[in-house]
Protein backbone atom coordinates (compact mmCIF):
# COMPACT_ATOMS: atom_id res chain seq x y z
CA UNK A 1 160.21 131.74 -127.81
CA UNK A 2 159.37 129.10 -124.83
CA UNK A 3 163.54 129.51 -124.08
CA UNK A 4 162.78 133.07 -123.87
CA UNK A 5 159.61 133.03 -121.89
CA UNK A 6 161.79 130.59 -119.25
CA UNK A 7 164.96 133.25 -119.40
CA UNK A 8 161.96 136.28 -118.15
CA UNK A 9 160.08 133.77 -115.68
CA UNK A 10 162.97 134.14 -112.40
CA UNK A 11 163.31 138.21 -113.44
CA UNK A 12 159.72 139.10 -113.14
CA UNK A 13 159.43 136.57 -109.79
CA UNK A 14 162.41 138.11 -108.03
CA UNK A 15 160.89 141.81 -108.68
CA UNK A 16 160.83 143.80 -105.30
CA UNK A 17 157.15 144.38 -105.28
CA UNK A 18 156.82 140.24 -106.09
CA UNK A 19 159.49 138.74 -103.35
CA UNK A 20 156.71 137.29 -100.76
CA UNK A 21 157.87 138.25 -97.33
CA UNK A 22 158.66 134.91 -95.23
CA UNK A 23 156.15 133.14 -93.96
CA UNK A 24 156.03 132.75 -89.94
CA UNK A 25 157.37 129.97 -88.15
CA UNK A 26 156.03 128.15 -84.68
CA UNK A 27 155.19 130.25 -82.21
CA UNK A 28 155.12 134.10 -82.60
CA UNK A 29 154.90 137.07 -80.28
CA UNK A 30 151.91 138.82 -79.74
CA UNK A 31 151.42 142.45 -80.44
CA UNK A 32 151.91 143.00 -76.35
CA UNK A 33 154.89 140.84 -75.89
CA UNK A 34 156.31 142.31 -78.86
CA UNK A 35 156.08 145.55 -76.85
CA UNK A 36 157.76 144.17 -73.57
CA UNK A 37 160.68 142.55 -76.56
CA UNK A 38 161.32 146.36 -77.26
CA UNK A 39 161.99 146.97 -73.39
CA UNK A 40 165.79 145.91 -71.90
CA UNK A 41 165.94 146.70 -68.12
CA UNK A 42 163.89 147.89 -65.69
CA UNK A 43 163.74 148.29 -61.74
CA UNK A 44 161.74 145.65 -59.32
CA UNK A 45 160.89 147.66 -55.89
CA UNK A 46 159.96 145.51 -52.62
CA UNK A 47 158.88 148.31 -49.68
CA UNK A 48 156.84 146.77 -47.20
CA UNK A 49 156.63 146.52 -43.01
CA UNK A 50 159.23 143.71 -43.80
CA UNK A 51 161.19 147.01 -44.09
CA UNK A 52 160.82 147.72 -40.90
CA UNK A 53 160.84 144.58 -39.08
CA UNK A 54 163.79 143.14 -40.88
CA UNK A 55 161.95 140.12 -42.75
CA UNK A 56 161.84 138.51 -45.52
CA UNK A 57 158.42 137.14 -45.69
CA UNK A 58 156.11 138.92 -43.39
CA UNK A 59 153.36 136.82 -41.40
CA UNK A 60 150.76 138.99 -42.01
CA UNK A 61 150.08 139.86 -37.90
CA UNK A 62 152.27 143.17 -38.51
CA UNK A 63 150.82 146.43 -37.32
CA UNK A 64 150.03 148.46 -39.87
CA UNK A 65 151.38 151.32 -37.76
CA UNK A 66 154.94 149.76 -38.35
CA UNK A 67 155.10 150.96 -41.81
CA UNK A 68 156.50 154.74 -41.37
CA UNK A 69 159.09 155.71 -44.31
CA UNK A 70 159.97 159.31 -43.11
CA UNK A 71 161.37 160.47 -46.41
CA UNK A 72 159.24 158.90 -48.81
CA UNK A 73 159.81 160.26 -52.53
CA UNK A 74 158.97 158.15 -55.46
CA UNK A 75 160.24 160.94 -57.66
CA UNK A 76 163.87 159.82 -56.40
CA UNK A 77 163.04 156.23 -57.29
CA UNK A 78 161.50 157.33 -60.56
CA UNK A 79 164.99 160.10 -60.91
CA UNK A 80 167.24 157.08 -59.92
CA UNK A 81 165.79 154.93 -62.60
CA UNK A 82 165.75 156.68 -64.97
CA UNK A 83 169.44 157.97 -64.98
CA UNK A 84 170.42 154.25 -64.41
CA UNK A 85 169.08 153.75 -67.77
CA UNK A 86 165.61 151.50 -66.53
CA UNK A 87 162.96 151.84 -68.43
CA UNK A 88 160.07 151.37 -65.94
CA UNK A 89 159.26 150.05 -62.66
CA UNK A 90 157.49 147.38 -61.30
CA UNK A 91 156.40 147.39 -57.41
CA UNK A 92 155.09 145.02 -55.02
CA UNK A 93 151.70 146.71 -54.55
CA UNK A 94 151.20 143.63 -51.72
CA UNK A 95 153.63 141.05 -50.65
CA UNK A 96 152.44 137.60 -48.97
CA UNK A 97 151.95 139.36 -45.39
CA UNK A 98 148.88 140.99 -46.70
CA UNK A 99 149.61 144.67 -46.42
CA UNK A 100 148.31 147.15 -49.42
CA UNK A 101 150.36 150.09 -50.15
CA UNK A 102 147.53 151.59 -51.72
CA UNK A 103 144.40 152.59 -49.69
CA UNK A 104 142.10 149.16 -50.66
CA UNK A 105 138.58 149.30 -49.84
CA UNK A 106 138.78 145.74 -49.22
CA UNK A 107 140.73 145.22 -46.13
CA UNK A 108 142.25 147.42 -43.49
CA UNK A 109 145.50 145.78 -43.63
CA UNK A 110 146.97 148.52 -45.55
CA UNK A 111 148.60 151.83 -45.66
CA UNK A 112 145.46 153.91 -44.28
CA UNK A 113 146.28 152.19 -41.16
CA UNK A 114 149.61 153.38 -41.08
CA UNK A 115 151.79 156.06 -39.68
CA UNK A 116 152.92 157.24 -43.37
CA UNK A 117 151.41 160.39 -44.49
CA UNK A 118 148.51 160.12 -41.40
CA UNK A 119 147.09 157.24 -43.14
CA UNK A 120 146.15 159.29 -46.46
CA UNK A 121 148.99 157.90 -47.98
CA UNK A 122 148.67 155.96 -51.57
CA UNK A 123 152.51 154.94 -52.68
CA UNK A 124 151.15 153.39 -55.59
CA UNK A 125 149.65 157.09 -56.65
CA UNK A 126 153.11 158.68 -55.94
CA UNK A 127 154.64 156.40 -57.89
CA UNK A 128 151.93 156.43 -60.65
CA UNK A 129 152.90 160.21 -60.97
CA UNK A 130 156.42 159.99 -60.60
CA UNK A 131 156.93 157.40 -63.77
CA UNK A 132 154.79 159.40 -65.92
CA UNK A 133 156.79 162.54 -64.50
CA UNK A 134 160.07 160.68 -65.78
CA UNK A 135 159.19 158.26 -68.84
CA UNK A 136 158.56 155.33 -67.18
CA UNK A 137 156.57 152.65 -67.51
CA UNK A 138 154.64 150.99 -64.26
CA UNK A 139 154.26 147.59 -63.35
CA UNK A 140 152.05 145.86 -60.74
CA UNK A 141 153.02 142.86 -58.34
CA UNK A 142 150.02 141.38 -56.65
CA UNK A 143 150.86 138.37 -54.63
CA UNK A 144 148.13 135.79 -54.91
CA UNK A 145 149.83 134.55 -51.43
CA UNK A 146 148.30 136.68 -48.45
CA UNK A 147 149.15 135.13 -45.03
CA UNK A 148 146.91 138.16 -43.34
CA UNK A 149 143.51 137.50 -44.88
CA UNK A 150 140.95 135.14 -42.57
CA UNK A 151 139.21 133.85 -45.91
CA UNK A 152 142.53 132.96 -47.57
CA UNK A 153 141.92 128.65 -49.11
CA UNK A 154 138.20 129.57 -49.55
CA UNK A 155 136.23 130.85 -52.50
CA UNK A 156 135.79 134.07 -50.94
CA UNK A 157 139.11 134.95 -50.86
CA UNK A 158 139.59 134.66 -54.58
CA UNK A 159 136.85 137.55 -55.16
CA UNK A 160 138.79 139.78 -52.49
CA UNK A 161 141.70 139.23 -54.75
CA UNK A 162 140.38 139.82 -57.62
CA UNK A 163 138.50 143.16 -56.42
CA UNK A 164 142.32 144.17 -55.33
CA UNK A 165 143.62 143.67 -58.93
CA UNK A 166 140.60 145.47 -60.63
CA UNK A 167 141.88 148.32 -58.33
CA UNK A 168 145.29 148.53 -59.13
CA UNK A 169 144.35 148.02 -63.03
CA UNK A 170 141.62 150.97 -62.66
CA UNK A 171 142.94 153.63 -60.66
CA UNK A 172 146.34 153.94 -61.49
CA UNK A 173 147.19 154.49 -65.35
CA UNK A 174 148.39 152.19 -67.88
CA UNK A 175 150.47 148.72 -66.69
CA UNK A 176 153.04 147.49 -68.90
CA UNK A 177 153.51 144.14 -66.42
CA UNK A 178 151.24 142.48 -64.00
CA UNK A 179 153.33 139.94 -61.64
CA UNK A 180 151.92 137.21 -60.65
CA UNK A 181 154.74 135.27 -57.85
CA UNK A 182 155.02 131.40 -57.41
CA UNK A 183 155.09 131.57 -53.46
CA UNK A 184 151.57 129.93 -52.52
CA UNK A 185 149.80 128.71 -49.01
CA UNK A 186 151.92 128.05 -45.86
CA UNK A 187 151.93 129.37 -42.37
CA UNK A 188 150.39 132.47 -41.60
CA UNK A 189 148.08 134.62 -39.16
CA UNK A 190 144.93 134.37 -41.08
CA UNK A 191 142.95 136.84 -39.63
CA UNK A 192 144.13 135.34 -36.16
CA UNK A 193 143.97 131.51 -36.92
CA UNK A 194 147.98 131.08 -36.63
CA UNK A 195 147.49 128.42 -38.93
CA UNK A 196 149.54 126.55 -42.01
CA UNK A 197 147.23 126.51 -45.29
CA UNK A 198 147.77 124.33 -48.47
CA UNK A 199 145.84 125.12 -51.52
CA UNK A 200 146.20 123.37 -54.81
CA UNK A 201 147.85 126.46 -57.04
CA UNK A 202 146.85 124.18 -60.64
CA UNK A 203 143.07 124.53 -59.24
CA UNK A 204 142.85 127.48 -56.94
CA UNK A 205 143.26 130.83 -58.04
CA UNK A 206 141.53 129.80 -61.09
CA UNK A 207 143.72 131.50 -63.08
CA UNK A 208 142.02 131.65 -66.42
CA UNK A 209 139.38 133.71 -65.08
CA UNK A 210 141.69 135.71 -63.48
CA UNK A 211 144.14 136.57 -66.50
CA UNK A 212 140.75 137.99 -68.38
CA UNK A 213 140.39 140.60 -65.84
CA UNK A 214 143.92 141.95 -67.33
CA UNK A 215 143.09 141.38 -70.17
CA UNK A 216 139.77 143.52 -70.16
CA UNK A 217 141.24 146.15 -67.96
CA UNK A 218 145.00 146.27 -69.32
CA UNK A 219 145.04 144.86 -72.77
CA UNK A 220 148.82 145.63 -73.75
CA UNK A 221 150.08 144.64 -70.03
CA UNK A 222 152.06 141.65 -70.03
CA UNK A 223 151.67 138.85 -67.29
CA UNK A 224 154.21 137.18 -65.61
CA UNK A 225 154.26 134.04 -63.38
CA UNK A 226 156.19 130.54 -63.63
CA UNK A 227 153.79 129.69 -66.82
CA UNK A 228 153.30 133.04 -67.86
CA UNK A 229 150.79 133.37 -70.33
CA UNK A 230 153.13 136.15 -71.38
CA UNK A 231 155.96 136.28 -69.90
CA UNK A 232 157.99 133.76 -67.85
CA UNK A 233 160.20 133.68 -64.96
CA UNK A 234 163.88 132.08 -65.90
CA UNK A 235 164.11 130.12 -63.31
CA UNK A 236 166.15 131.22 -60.83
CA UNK A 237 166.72 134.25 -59.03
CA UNK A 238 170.36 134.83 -59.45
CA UNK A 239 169.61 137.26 -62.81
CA UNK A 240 171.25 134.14 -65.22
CA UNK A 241 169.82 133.25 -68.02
CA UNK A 242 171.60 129.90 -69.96
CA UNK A 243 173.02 129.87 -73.25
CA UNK A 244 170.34 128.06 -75.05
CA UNK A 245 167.17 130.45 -74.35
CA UNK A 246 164.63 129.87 -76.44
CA UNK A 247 161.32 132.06 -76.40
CA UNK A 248 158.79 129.40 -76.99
CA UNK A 249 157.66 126.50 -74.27
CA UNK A 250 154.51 123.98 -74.39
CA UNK A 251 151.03 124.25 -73.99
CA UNK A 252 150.57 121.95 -71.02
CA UNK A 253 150.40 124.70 -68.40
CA UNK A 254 153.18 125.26 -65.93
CA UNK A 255 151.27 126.80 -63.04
CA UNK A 256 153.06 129.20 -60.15
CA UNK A 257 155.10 127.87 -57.47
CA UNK A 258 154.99 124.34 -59.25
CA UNK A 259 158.71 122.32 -58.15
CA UNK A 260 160.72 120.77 -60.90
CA UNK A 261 160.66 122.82 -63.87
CA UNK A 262 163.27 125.27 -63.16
CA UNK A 263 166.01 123.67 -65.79
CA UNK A 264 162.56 124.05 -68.75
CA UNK A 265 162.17 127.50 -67.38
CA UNK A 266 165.51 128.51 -68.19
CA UNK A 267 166.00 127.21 -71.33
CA UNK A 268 162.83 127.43 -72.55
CA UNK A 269 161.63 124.41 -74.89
CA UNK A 270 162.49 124.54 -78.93
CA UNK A 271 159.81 123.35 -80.32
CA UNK A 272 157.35 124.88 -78.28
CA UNK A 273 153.93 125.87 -79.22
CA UNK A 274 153.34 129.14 -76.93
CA UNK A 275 155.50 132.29 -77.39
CA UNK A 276 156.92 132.96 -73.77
CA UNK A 277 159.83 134.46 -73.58
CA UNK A 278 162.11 135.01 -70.14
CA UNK A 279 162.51 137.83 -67.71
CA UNK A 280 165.51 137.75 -66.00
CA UNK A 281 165.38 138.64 -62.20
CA UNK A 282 167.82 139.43 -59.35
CA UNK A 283 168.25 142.15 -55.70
CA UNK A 284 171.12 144.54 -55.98
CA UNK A 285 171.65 142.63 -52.72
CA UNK A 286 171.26 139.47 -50.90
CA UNK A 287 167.42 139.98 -49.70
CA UNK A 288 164.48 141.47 -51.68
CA UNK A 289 163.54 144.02 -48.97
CA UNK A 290 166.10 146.17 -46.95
CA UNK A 291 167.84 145.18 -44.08
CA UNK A 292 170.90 148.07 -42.43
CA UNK A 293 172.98 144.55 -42.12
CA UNK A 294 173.45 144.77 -46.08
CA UNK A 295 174.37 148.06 -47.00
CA UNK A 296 177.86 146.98 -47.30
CA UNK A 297 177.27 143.57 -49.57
CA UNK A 298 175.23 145.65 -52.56
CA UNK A 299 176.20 144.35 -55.97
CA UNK A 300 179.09 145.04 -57.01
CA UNK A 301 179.54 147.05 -60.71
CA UNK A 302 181.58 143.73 -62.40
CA UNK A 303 178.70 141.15 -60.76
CA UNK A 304 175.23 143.72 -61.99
CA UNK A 305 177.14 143.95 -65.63
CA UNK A 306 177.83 140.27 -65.90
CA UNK A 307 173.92 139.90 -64.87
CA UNK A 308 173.10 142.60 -67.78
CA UNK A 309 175.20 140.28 -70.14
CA UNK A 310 173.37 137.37 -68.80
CA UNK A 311 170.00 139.05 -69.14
CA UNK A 312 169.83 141.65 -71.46
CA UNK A 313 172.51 139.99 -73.69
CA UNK A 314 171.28 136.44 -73.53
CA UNK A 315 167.53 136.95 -75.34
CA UNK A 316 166.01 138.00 -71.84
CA UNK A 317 164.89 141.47 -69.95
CA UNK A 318 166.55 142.35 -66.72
CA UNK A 319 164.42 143.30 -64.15
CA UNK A 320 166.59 144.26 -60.77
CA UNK A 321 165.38 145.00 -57.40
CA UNK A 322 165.96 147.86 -55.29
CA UNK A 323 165.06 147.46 -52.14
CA UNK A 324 163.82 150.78 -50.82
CA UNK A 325 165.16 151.81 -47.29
CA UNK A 326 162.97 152.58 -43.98
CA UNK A 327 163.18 156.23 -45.21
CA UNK A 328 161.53 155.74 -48.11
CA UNK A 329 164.59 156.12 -50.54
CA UNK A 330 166.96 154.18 -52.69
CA UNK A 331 169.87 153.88 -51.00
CA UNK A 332 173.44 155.78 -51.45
CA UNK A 333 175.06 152.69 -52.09
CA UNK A 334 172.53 150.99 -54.49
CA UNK A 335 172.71 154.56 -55.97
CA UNK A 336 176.85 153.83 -56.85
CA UNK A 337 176.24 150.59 -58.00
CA UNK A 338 173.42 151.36 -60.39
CA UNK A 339 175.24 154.46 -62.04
CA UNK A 340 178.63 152.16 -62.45
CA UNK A 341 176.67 149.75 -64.48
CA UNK A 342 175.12 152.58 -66.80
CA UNK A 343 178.81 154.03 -67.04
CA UNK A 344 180.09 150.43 -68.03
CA UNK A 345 177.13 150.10 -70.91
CA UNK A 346 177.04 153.63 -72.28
CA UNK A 347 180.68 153.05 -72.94
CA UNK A 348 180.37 149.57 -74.12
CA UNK A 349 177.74 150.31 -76.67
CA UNK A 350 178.58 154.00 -77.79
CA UNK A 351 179.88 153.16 -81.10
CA UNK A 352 178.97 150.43 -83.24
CA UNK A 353 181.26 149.83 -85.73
CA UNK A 354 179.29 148.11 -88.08
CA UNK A 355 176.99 150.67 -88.78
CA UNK A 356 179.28 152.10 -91.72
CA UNK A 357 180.41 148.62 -92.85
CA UNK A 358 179.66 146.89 -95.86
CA UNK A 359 177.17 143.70 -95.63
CA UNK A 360 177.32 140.72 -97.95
CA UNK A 361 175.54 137.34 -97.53
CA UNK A 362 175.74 133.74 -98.81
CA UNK A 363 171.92 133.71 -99.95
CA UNK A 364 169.41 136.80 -100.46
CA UNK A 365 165.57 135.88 -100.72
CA UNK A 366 164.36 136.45 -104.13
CA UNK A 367 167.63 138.23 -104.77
CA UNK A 368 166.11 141.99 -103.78
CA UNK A 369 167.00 144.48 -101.58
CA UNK A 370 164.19 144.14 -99.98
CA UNK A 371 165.89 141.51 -98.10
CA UNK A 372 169.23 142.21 -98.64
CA UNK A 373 172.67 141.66 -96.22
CA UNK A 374 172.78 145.45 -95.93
CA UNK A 375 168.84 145.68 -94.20
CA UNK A 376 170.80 143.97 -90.78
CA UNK A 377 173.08 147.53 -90.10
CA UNK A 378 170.71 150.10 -91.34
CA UNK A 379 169.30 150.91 -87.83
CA UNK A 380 165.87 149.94 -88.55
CA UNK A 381 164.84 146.83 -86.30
CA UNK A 382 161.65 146.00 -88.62
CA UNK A 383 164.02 145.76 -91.59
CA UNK A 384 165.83 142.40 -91.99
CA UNK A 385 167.95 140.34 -94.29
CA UNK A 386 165.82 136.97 -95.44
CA UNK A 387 167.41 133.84 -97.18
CA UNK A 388 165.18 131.73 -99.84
CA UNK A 389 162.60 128.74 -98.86
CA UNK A 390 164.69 126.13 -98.01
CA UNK A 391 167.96 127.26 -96.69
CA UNK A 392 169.15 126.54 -93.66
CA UNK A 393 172.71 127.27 -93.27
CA UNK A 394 173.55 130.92 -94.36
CA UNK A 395 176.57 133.75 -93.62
CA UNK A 396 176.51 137.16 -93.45
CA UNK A 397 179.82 139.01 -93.96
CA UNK A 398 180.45 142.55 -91.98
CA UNK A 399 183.42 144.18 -94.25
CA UNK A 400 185.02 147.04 -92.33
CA UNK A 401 187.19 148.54 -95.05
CA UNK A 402 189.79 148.79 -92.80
CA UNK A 403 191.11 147.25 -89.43
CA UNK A 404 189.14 147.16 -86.30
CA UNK A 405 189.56 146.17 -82.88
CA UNK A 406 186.62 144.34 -82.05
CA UNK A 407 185.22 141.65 -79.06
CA UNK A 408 181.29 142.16 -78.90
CA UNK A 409 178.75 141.12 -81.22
CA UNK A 410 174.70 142.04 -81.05
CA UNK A 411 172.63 140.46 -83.65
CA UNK A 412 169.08 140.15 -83.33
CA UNK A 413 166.20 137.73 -85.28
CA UNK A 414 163.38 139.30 -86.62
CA UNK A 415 160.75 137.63 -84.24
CA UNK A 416 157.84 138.70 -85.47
CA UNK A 417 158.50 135.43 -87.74
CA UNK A 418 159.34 133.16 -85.03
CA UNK A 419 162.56 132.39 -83.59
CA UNK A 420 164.87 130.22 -85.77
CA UNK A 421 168.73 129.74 -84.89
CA UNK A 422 169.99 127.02 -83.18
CA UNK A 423 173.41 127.53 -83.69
CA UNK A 424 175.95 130.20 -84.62
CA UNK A 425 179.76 130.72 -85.11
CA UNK A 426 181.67 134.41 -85.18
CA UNK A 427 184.72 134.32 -87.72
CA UNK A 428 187.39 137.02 -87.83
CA UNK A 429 189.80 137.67 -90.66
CA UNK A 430 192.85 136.84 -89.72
CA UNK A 431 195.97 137.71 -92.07
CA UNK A 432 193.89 135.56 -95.49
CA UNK A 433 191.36 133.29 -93.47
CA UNK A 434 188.76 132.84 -91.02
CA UNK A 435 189.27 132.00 -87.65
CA UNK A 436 186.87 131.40 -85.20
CA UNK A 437 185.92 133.36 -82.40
CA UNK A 438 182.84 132.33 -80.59
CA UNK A 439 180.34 130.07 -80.74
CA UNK A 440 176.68 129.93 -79.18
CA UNK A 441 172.76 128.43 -79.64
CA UNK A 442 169.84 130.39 -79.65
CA UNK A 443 169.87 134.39 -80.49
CA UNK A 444 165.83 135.66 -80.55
CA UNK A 445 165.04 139.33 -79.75
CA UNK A 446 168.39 140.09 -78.76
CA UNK A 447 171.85 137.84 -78.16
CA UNK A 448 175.20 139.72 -77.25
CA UNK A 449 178.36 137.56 -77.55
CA UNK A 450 181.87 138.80 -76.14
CA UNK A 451 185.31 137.33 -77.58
CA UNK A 452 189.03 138.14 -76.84
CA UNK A 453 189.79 141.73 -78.53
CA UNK A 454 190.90 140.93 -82.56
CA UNK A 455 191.89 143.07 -85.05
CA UNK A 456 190.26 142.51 -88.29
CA UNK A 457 189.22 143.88 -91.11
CA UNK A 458 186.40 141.36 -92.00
CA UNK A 459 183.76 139.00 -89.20
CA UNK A 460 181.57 136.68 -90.46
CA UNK A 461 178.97 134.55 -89.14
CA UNK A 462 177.60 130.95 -89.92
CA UNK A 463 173.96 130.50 -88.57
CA UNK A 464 171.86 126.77 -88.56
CA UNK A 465 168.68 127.51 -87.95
CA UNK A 466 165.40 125.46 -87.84
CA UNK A 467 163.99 127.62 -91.25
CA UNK A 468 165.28 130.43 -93.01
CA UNK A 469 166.94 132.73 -90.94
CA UNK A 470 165.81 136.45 -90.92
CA UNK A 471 168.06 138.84 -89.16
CA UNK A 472 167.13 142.02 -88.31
CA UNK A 473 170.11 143.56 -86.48
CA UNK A 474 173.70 142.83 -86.42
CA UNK A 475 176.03 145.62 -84.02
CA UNK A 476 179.51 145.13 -83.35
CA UNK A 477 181.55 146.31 -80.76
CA UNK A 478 185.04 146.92 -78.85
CA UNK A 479 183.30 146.68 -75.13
CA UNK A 480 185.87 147.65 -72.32
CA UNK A 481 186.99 144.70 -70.33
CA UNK A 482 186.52 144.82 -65.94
């Protein structure tokens, strides 16, 4: 009887209902950031009187009159978008030179002191109404850098700030991003002053305090800065992200505009303790606002979809900047370039030709199909395959029944459970073995690998992970080459 009882013990444990799901490891997303992990691409929009002086940075002495877009129709932003395939758009509500492009009852340096619309304008309300119009989501860019306002190093300028941002998080809908940018204290005008400022940005803007006016106002809007607290920036601003990206970084807080972290920032820290996961920024051209002298060097198609593959496809979001001409458009030629890159990915990811394949695996948790090989291709991202406590090293197996050619490969962790691989290899059947095809490090919310073109019938791949992997989402693909 006891041989018996021992025989029934591993049946009635492995039951479906039984299997415990896996428990969670290191640092996991929050319910917001899991939100922004669902989002891919989306457009960054600088418009500002640098548009019509031809800066970069303005000095905050501009006359508000400057700022006089003709043509000015956020629905065309919002129509451009959205046919690009962008999912929302975030826009620089105020850059460092000061100037609102809402109506702010706390300074005059803003657009109802300009030309545009008699000074009843409120481009932040046209574009409010133009993403809901079109799907999109809206973002906010506040920059805690203002080289117009007389009080900016003191105390008092912190509460004009924050009034600002209590605006924008009030008036104008529901936020999916808040941007918070690095660039702090300098030269400026200063209310007249012509002075250069330094302010401590660790100390300062008191940040903390600041972040809980998001939070109360704009609970599922993520933040983003150098440090985050939900989002950080990747460290450069070339739209790159590195091979080895993981999602997680340290608690000791990396503050905006702080020098020397850039390599950390891009490749994230493995054993962190926070969950802060990179956004992946670049301008369809050289500068972030427009300037005539660079309608001929926009992006080219081959250079925005080897920035998708380095954002999108290397565990990141891809937020791109359009910089909105002095008529208040997006130009022609950012137009072209925008539409080649959604022509290049609806035909690289039209078909995935594992969704009718057969799935197999080296190790199934509990042995149930609860967490079976066949939960990574059956187009539900909240389903996954799960190994048993304890293993480390795993395969899947994608069985085609018949020949395919193949070079791209999506798989995706389940990351509500933490992020987990450290290392992967791709394997295609070649004639009566495996031969490999790519390698790479981290995957998290979403890796895409490319290889030469094979034909095979059979891919496989070997994952080392830091605890059980859990995959939720494995797509394969024969993406054109450029």
């Amino acid at each position: 009887m006891k041989k018996l009882i021992c025989l029934f013990v591993p049946i009635l444990l492995f039951s479906c209902s039984e299997v415990p799901d896996p428990p969670p490891y290191g640092a996991v997303p929050s319910e917001r950031q899991l939100e922004w992990h669902k989002l891919k691409y989306y457009a960054f929009i600088h418009f500002s009187p640098n548009t019509f002086t031809d800066k970069e940075w303005g000095y905050g002495d501009e006359d508000p009159a400057v700022f006089n877009p003709t043509e000015l129709d956020c629905r065309q932003w919002a129509s451009v978008a959205k046919e690009a395939g962008m999912e929302g758009i975030v826009i620089t509500a105020k850059h460092h030179d000061g100037f609102c492009l809402w109506p702010s009852a706390y300074t005059e340096h803003s657009v109802k002191n300009s030309s545009f619309r008699d000074g009843k304008g409120d481009v932040i309300r046209e574009l409010c109404e133009a993403c809901d119009e079109f799907g999109l989501k809206l973002g906010i860019y506040l920059s805690p850098w203002d080289r117009n306002h007389a009080a900016y190093g003191t105390a008092e300028y912190i509460t004009y700030y924050r009034n600002q941002l209590k605006e924008l998080l009030t008036n104008y809908g529901e936020i999916f991003e808040v941007w918070f940018d690095g660039a702090n204290g300098g030269d400026g005008y200063y209310g007249g002053a012509n002075e250069t400022r330094r302010i401590d940005n660790r100390t300062y803007y008191d940040w903390e305090n600041t972040h809980k006016i998001v939070r109360e106002l704009q609970p599922m809007a993520c933040m983003f800065s150098d440090g985050g607290p939900d989002i950080r920036w990747i460290g450069n601003e070339r739209g790159y992200a590195t091979e080895t990206n993981w999602c997680t970084m340290n608690s000791g807080r990396l503050y905006p505009g702080v020098g020397g972290v850039n390599e950390i920032l891009q490749q994230g820290q493995e054993d962190g303790d926070l969950w802060l996961p990179a956004e992946v920024n670049t301008s369809i051209r050289p500068g972030w606002f427009y300037h005539p002298t660079e309608d001929d060097k926009v992006k080219p198609v081959k250079q925005l979809v080897d920035n998708w593959y380095h954002s999108v496809g290397m565990n990141g979001n891809f937020i791109l900047n359009l910089p909105v001409d002095r008529r208040g458009l997006i130009h022609e030629n950012d137009v072209k370039a925008l539409m080649g890159l959604k022509e290049y990915v609806d035909e690289a990811f039209s078909v995935d030709l594992a969704c009718e394949a057969e799935c197999s695996a080296s190790d199934v948790r509990g042995s149930t199909d609860k967490f079976g090989a066949s939960m990574v291709n059956d187009g539900n991202n909240e389903t996954y395959w799960a190994v048993n406590d304890g293993v480390l090293n795993a395969s899947l197996e994608i069985n085609f029944k018949e020949p395919v050619m193949v070079n791209g490969l999506l798989i995706r962790e389940y990351i509500r459970l933490g992020q987990r691989t450290c290392a992967f290899t791709i394997e295609a059947m070649m004639g009566e073995e495996y031969q490999e095809v790519a390698t790479g490090t981290t995957v998290g919310n979403r890796r895409i690998v490319k290889f030469p073109v094979v034909k095979t019938e059979k891919l496989r791949i070997n994952l080392d992970a830091k605890a059980p992997p859990v995959i939720s989402t494995i797509e394969v693909y024969r993406v054109p080459e450029l």
